[in-house]
PDB file of N, CA and C in Angstrom:
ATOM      1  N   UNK A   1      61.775  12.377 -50.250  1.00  0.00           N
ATOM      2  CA  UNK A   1      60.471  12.580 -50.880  1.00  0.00           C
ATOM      3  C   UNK A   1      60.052  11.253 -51.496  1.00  0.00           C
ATOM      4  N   UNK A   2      58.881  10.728 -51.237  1.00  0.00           N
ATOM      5  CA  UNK A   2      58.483   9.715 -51.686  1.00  0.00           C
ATOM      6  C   UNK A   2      57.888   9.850 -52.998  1.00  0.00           C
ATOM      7  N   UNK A   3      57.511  10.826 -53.965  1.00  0.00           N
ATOM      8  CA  UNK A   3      57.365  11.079 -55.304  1.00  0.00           C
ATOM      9  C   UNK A   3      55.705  11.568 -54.878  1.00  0.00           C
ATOM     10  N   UNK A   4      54.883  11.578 -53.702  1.00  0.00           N
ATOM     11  CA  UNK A   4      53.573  11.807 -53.750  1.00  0.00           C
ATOM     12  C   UNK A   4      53.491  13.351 -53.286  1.00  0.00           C
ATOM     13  N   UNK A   5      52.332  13.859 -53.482  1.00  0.00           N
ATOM     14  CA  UNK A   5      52.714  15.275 -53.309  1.00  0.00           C
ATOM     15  C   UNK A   5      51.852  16.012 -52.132  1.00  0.00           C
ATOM     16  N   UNK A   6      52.619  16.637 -50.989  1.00  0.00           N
ATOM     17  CA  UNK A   6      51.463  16.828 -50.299  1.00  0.00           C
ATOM     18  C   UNK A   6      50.199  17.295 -49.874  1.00  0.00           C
ATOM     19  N   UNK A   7      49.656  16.700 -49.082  1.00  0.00           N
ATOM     20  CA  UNK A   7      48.230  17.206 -49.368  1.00  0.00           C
ATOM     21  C   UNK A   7      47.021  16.435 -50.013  1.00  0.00           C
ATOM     22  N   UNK A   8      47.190  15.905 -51.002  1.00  0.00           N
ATOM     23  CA  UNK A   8      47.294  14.411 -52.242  1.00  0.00           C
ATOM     24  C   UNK A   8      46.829  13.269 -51.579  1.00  0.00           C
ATOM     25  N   UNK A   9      45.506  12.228 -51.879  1.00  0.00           N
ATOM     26  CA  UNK A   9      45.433  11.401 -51.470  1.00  0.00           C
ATOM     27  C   UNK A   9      45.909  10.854 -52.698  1.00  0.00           C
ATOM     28  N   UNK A  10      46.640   9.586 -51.983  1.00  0.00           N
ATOM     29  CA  UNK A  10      47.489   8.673 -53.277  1.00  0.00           C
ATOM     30  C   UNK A  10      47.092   7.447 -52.485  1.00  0.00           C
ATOM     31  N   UNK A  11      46.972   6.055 -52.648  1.00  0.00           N
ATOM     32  CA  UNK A  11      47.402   4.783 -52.339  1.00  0.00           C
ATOM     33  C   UNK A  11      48.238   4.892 -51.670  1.00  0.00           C
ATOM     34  N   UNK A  12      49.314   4.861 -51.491  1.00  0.00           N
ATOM     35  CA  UNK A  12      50.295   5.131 -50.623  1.00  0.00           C
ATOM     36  C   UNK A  12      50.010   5.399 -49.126  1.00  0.00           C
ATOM     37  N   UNK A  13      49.457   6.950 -49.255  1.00  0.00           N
ATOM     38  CA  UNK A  13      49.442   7.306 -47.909  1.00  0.00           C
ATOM     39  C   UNK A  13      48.305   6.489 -47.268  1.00  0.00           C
ATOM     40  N   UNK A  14      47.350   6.389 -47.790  1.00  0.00           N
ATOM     41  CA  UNK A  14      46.145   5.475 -47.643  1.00  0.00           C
ATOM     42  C   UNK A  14      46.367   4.992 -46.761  1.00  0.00           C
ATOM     43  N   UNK A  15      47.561   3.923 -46.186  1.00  0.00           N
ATOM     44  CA  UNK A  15      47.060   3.183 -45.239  1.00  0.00           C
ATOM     45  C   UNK A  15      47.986   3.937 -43.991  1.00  0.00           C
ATOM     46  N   UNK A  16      48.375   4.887 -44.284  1.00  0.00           N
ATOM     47  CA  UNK A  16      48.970   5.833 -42.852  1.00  0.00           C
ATOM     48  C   UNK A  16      47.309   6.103 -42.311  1.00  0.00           C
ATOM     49  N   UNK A  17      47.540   6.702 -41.092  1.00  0.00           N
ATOM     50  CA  UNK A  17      46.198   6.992 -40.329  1.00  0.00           C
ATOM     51  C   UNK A  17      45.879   8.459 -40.746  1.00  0.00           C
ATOM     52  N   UNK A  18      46.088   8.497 -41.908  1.00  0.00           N
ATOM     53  CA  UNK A  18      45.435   9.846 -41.904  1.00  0.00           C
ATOM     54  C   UNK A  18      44.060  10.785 -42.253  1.00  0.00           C
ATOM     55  N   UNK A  19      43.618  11.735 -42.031  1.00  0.00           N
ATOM     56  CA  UNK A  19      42.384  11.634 -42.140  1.00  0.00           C
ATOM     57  C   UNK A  19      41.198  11.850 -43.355  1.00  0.00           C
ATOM     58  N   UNK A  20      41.857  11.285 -44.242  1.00  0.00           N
ATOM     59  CA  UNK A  20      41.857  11.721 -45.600  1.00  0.00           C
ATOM     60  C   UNK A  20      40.706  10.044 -45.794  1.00  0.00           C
ATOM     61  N   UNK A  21      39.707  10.150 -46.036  1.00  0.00           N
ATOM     62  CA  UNK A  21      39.336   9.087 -47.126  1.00  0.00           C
ATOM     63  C   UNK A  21      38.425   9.320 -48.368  1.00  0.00           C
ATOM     64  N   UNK A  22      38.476   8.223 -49.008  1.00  0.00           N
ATOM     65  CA  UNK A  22      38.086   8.548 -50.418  1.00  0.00           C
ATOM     66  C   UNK A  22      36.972   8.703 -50.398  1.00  0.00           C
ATOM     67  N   UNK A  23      36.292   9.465 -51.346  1.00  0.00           N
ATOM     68  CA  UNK A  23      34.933   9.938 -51.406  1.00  0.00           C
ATOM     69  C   UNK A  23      33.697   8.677 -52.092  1.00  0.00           C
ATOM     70  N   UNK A  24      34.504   7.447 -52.536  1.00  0.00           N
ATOM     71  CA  UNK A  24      33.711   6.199 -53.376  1.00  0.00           C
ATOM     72  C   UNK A  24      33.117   5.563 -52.106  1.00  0.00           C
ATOM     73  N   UNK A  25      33.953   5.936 -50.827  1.00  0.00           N
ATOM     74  CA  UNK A  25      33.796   5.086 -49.897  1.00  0.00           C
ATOM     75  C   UNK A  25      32.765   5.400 -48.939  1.00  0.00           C
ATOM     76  N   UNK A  26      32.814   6.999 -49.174  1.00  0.00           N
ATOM     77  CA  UNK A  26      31.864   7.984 -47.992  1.00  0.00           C
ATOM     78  C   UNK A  26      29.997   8.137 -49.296  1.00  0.00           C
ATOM     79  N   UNK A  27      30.406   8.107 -49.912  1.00  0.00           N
ATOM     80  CA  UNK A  27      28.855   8.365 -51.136  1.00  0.00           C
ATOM     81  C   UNK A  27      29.027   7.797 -52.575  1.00  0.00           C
ATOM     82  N   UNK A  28      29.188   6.495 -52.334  1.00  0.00           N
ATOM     83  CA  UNK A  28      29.861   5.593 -53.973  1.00  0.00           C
ATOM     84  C   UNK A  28      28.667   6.241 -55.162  1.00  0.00           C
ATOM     85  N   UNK A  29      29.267   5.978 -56.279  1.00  0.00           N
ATOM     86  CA  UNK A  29      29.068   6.661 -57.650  1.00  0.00           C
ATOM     87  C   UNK A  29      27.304   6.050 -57.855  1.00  0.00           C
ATOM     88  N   UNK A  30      27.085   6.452 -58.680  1.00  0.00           N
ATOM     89  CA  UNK A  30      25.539   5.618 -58.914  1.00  0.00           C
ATOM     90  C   UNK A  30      25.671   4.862 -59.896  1.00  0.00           C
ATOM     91  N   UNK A  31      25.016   3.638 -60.376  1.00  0.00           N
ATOM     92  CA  UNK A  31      25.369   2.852 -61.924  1.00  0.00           C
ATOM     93  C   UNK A  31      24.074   2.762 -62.296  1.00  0.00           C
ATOM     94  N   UNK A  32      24.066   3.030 -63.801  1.00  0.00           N
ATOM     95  CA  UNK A  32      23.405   2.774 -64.395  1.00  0.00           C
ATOM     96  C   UNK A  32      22.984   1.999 -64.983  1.00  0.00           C
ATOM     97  N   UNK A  33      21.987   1.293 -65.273  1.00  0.00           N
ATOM     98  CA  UNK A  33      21.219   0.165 -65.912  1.00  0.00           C
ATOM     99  C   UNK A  33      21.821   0.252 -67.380  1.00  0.00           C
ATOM    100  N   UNK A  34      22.912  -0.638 -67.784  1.00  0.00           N
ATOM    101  CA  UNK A  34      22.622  -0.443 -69.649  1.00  0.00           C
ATOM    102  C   UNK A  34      21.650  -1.268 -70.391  1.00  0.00           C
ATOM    103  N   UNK A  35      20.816  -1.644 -69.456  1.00  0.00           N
ATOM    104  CA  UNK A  35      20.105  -2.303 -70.477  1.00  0.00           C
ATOM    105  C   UNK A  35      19.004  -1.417 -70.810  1.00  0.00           C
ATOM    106  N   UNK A  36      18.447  -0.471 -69.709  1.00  0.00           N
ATOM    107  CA  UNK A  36      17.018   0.600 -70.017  1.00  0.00           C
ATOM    108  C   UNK A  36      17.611   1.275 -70.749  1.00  0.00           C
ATOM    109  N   UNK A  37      16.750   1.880 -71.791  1.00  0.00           N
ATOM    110  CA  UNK A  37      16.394   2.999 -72.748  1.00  0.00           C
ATOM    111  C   UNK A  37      16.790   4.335 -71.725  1.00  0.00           C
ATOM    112  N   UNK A  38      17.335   5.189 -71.769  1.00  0.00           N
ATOM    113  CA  UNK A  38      17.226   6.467 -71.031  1.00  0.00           C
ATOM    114  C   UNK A  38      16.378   7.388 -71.110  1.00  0.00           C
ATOM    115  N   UNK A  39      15.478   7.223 -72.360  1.00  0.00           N
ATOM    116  CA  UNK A  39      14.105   7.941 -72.766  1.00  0.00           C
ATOM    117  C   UNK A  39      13.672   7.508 -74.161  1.00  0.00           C
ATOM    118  N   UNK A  40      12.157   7.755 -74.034  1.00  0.00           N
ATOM    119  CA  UNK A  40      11.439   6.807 -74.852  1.00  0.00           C
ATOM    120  C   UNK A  40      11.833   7.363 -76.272  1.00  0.00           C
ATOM    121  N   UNK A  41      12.291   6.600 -77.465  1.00  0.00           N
ATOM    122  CA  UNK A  41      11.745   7.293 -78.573  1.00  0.00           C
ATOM    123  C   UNK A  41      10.884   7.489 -79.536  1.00  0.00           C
ATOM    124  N   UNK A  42      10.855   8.177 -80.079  1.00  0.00           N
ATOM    125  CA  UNK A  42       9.648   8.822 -80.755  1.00  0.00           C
ATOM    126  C   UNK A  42       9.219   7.490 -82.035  1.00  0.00           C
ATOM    127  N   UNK A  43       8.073   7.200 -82.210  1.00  0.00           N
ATOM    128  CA  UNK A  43       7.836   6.291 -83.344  1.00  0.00           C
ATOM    129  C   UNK A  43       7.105   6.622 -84.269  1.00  0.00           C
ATOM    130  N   UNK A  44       6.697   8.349 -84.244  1.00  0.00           N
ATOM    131  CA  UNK A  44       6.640   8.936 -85.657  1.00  0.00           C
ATOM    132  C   UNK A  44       7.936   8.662 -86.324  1.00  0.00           C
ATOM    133  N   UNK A  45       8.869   9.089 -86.377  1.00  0.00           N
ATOM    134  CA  UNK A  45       9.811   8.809 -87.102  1.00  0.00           C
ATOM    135  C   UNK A  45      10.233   7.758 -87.793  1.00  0.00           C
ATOM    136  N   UNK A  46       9.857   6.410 -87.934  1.00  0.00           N
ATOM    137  CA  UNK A  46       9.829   5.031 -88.064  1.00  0.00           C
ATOM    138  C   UNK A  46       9.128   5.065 -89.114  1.00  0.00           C
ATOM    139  N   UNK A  47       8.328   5.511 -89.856  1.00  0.00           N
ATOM    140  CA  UNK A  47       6.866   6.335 -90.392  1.00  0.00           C
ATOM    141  C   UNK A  47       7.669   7.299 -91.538  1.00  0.00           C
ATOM    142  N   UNK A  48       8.429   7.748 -91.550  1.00  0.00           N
ATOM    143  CA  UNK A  48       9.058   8.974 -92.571  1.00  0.00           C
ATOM    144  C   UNK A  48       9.259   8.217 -93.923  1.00  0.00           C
ATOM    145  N   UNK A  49       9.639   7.714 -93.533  1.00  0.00           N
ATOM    146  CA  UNK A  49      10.026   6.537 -94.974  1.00  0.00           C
ATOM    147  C   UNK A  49      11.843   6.537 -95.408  1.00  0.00           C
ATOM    148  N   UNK A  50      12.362   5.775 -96.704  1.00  0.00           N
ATOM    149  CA  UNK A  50      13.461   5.277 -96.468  1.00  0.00           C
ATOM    150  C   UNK A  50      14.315   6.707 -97.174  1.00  0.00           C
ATOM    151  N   UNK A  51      15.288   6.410 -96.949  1.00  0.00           N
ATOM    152  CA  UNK A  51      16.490   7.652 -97.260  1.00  0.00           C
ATOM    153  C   UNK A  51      15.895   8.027 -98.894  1.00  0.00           C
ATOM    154  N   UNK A  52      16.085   9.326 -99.487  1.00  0.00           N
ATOM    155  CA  UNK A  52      15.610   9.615-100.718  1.00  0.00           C
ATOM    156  C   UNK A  52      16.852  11.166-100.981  1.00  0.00           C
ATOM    157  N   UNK A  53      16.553  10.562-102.386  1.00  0.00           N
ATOM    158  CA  UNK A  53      17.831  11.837-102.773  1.00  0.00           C
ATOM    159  C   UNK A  53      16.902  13.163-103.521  1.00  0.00           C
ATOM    160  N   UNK A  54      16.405  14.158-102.468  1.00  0.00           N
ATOM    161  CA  UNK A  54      15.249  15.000-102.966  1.00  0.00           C
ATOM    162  C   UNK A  54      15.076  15.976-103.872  1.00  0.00           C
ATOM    163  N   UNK A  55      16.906  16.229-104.540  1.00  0.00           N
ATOM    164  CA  UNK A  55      16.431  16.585-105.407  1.00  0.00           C
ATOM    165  C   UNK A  55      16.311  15.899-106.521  1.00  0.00           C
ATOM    166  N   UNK A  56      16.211  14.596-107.291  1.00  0.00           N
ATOM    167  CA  UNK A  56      15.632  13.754-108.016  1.00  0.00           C
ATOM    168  C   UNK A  56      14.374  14.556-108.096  1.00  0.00           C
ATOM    169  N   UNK A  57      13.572  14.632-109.358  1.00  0.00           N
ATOM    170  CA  UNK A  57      12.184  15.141-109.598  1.00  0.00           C
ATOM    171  C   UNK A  57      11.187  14.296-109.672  1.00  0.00           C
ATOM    172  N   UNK A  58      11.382  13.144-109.864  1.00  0.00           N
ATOM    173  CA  UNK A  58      10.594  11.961-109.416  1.00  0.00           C
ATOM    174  C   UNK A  58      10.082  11.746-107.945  1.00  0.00           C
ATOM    175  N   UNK A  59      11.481  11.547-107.299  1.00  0.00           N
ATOM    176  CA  UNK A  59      11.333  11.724-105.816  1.00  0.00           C
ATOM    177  C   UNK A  59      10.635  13.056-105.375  1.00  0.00           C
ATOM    178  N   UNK A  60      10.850  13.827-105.869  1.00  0.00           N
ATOM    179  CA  UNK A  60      10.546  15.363-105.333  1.00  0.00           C
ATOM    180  C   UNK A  60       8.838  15.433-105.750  1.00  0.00           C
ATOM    181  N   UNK A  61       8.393  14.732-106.483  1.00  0.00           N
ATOM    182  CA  UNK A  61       7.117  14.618-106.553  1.00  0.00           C
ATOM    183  C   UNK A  61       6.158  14.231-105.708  1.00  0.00           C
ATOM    184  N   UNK A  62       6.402  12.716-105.405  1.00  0.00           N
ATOM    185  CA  UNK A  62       6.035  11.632-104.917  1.00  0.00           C
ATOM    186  C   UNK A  62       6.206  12.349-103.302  1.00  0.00           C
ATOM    187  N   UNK A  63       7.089  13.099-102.493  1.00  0.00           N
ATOM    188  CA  UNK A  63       7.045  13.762-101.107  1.00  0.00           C
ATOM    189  C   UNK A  63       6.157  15.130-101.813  1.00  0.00           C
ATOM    190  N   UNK A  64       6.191  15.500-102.445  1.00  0.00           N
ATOM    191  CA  UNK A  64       5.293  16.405-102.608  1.00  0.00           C
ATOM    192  C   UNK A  64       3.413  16.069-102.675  1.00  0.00           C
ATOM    193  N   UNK A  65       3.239  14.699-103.208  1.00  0.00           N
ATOM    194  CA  UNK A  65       2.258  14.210-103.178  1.00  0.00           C
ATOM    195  C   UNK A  65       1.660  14.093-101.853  1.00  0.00           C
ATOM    196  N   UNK A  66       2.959  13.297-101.062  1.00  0.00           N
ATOM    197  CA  UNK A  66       2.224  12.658-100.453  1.00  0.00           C
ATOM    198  C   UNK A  66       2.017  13.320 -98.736  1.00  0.00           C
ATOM    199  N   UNK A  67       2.307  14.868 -98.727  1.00  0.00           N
ATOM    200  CA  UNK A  67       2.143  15.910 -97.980  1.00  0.00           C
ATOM    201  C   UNK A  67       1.065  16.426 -98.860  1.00  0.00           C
ATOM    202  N   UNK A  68       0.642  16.613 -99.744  1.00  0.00           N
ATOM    203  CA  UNK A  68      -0.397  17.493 -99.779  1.00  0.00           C
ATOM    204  C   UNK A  68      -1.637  16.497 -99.177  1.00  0.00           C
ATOM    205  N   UNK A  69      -1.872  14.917 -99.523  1.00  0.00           N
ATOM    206  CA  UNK A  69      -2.397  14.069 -99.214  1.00  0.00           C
ATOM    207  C   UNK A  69      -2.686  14.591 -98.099  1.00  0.00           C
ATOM    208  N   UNK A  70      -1.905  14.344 -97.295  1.00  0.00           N
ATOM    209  CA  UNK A  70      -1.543  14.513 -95.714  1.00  0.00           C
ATOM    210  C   UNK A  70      -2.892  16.287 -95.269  1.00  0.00           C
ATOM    211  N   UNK A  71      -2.037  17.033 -95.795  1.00  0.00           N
ATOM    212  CA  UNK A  71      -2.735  18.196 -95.883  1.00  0.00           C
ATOM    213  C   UNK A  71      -4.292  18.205 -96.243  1.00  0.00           C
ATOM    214  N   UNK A  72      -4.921  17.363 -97.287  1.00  0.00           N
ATOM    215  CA  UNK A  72      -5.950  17.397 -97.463  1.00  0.00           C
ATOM    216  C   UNK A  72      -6.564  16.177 -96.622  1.00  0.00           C
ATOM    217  N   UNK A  73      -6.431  15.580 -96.056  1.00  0.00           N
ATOM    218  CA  UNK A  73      -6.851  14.645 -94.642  1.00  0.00           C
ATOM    219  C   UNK A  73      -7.093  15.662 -93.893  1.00  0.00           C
ATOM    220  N   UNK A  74      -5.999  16.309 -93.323  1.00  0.00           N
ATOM    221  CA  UNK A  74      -6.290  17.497 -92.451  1.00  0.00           C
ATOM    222  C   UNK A  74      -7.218  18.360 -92.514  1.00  0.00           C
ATOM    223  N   UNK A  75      -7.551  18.889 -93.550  1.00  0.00           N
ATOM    224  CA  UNK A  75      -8.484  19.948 -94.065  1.00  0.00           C
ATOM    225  C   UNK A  75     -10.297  18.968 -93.818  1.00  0.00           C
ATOM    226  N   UNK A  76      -9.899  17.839 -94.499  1.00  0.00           N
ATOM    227  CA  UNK A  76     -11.185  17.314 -94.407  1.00  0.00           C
ATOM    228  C   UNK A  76     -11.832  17.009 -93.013  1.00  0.00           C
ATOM    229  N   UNK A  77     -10.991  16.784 -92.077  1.00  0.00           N
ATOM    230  CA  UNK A  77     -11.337  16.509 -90.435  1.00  0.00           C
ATOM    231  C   UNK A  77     -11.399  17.919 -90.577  1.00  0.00           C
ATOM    232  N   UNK A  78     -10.791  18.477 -90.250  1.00  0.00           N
ATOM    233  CA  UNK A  78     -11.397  19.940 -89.416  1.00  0.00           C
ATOM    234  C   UNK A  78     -12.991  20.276 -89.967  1.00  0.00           C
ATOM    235  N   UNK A  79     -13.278  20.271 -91.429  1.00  0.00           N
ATOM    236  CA  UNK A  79     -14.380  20.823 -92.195  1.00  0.00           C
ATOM    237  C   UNK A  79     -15.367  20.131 -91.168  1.00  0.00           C
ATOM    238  N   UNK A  80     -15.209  18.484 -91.023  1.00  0.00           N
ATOM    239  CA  UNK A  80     -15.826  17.495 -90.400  1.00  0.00           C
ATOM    240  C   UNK A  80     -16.490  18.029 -89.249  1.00  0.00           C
ATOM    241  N   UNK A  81     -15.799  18.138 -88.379  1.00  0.00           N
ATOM    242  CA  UNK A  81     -15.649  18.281 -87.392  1.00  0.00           C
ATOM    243  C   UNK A  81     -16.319  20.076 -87.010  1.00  0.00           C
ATOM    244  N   UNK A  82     -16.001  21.070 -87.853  1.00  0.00           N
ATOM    245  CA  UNK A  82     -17.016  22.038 -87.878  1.00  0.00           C
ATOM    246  C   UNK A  82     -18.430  22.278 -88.033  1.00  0.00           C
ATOM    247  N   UNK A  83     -18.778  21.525 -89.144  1.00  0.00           N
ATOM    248  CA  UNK A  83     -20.178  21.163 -89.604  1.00  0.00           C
ATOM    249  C   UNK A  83     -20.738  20.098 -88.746  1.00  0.00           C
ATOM    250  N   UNK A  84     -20.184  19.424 -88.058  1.00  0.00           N
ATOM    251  CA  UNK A  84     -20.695  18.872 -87.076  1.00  0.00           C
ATOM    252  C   UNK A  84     -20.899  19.666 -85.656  1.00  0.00           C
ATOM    253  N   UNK A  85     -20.537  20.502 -85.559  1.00  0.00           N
ATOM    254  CA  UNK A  85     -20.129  21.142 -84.478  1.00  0.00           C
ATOM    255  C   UNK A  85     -21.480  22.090 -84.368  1.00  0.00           C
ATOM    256  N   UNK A  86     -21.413  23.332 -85.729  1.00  0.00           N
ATOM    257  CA  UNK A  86     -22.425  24.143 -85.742  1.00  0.00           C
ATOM    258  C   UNK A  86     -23.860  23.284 -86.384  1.00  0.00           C
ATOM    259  N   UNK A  87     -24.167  22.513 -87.034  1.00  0.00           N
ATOM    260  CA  UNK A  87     -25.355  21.516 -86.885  1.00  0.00           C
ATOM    261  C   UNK A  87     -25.956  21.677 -85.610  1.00  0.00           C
ATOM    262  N   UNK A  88     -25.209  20.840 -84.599  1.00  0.00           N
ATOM    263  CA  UNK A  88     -25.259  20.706 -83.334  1.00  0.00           C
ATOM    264  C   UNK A  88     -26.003  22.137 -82.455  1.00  0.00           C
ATOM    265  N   UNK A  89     -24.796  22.701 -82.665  1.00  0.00           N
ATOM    266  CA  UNK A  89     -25.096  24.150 -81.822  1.00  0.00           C
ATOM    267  C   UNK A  89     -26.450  24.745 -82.492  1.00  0.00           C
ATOM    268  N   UNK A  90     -27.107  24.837 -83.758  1.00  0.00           N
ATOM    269  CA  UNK A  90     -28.157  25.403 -84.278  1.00  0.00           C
ATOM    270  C   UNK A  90     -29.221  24.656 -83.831  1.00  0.00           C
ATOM    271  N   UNK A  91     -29.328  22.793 -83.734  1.00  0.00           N
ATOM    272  CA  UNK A  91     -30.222  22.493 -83.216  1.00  0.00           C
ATOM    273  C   UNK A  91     -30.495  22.610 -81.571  1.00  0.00           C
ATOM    274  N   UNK A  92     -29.704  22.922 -80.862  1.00  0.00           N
ATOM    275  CA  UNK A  92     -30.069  23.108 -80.151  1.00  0.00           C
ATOM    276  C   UNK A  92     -30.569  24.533 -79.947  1.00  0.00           C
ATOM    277  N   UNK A  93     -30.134  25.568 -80.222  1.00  0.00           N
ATOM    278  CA  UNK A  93     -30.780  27.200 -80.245  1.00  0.00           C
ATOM    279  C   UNK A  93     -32.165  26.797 -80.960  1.00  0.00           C
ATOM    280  N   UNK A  94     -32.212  26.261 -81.719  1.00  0.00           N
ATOM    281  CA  UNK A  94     -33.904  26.085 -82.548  1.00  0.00           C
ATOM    282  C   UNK A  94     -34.851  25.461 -80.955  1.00  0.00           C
ATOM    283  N   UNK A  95     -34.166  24.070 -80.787  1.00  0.00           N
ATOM    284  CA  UNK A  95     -34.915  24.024 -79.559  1.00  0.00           C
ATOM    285  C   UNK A  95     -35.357  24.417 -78.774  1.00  0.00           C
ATOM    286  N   UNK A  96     -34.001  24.941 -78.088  1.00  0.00           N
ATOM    287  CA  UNK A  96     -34.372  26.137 -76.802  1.00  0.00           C
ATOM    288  C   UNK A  96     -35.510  27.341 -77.319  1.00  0.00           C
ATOM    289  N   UNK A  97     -35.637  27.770 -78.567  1.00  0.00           N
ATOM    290  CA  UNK A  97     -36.370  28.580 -79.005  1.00  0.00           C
ATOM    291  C   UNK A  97     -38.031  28.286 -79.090  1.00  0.00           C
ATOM    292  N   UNK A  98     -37.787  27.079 -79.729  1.00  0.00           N
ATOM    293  CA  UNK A  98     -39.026  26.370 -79.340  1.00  0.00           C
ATOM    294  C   UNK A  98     -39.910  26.551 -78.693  1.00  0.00           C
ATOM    295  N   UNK A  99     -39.004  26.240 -77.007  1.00  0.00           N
ATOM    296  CA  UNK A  99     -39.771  25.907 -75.780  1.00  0.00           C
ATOM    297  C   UNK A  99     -39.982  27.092 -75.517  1.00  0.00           C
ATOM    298  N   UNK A 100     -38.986  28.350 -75.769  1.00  0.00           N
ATOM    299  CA  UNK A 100     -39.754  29.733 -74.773  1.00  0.00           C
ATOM    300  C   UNK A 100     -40.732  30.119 -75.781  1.00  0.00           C
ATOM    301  N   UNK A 101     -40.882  29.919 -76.899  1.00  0.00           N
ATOM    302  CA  UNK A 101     -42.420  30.545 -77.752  1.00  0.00           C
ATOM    303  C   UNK A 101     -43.502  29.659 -76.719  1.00  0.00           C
ATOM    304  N   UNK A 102     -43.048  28.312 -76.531  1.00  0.00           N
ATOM    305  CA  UNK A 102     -44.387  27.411 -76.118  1.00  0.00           C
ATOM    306  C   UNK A 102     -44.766  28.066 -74.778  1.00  0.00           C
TER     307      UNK A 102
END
């Protein structure tokens, strides 16, 4: 017994004629680029701000502030953006109204 076991491709038998070859040779591995990114990341997060210990009440303020901030930006575009919207839509129904009296 040569210590290989049969059945077993080993080095060894390798260079007997047998009909065994390695699979690197028949469909080699794929490599990967290490230099690309594998997927983009996110750059909200960059944006959060630096490590904070939240429950501190100082700290716990100041993120509390500065989400409601956030929140009232939000509120103010949408309002924006409504009243602009129905403005719009009324002048035009006045128009159209207009023309079928005329």
């Amino acid at each position: 017994v040569d210590g290989s076991l049969p059945g077993f491709f080993t080095e060894t038998n390798a260079t007997d004629d047998s009909p065994h070859v390695p699979l690197e040779k028949i469909r080699p591995l794929t490599q990967v680029c290490q230099m690309t990114p594998l997927a983009p990341r996110k750059r909200s997060s960059n944006r959060l701000g630096s490590t904070r210990i939240i429950t501190d009440t100082p700290e716990k303020d100041k993120i509390e502030e500065t989400k409601e901030g956030r929140r009232k930006k939000k509120k103010k575009g949408r309002k924006r953006k409504e009243k602009v919207a129905t403005s719009e839509y009324y002048e035009a129904i006045s128009i159209s109204q207009e023309t079928k009296e005329k």
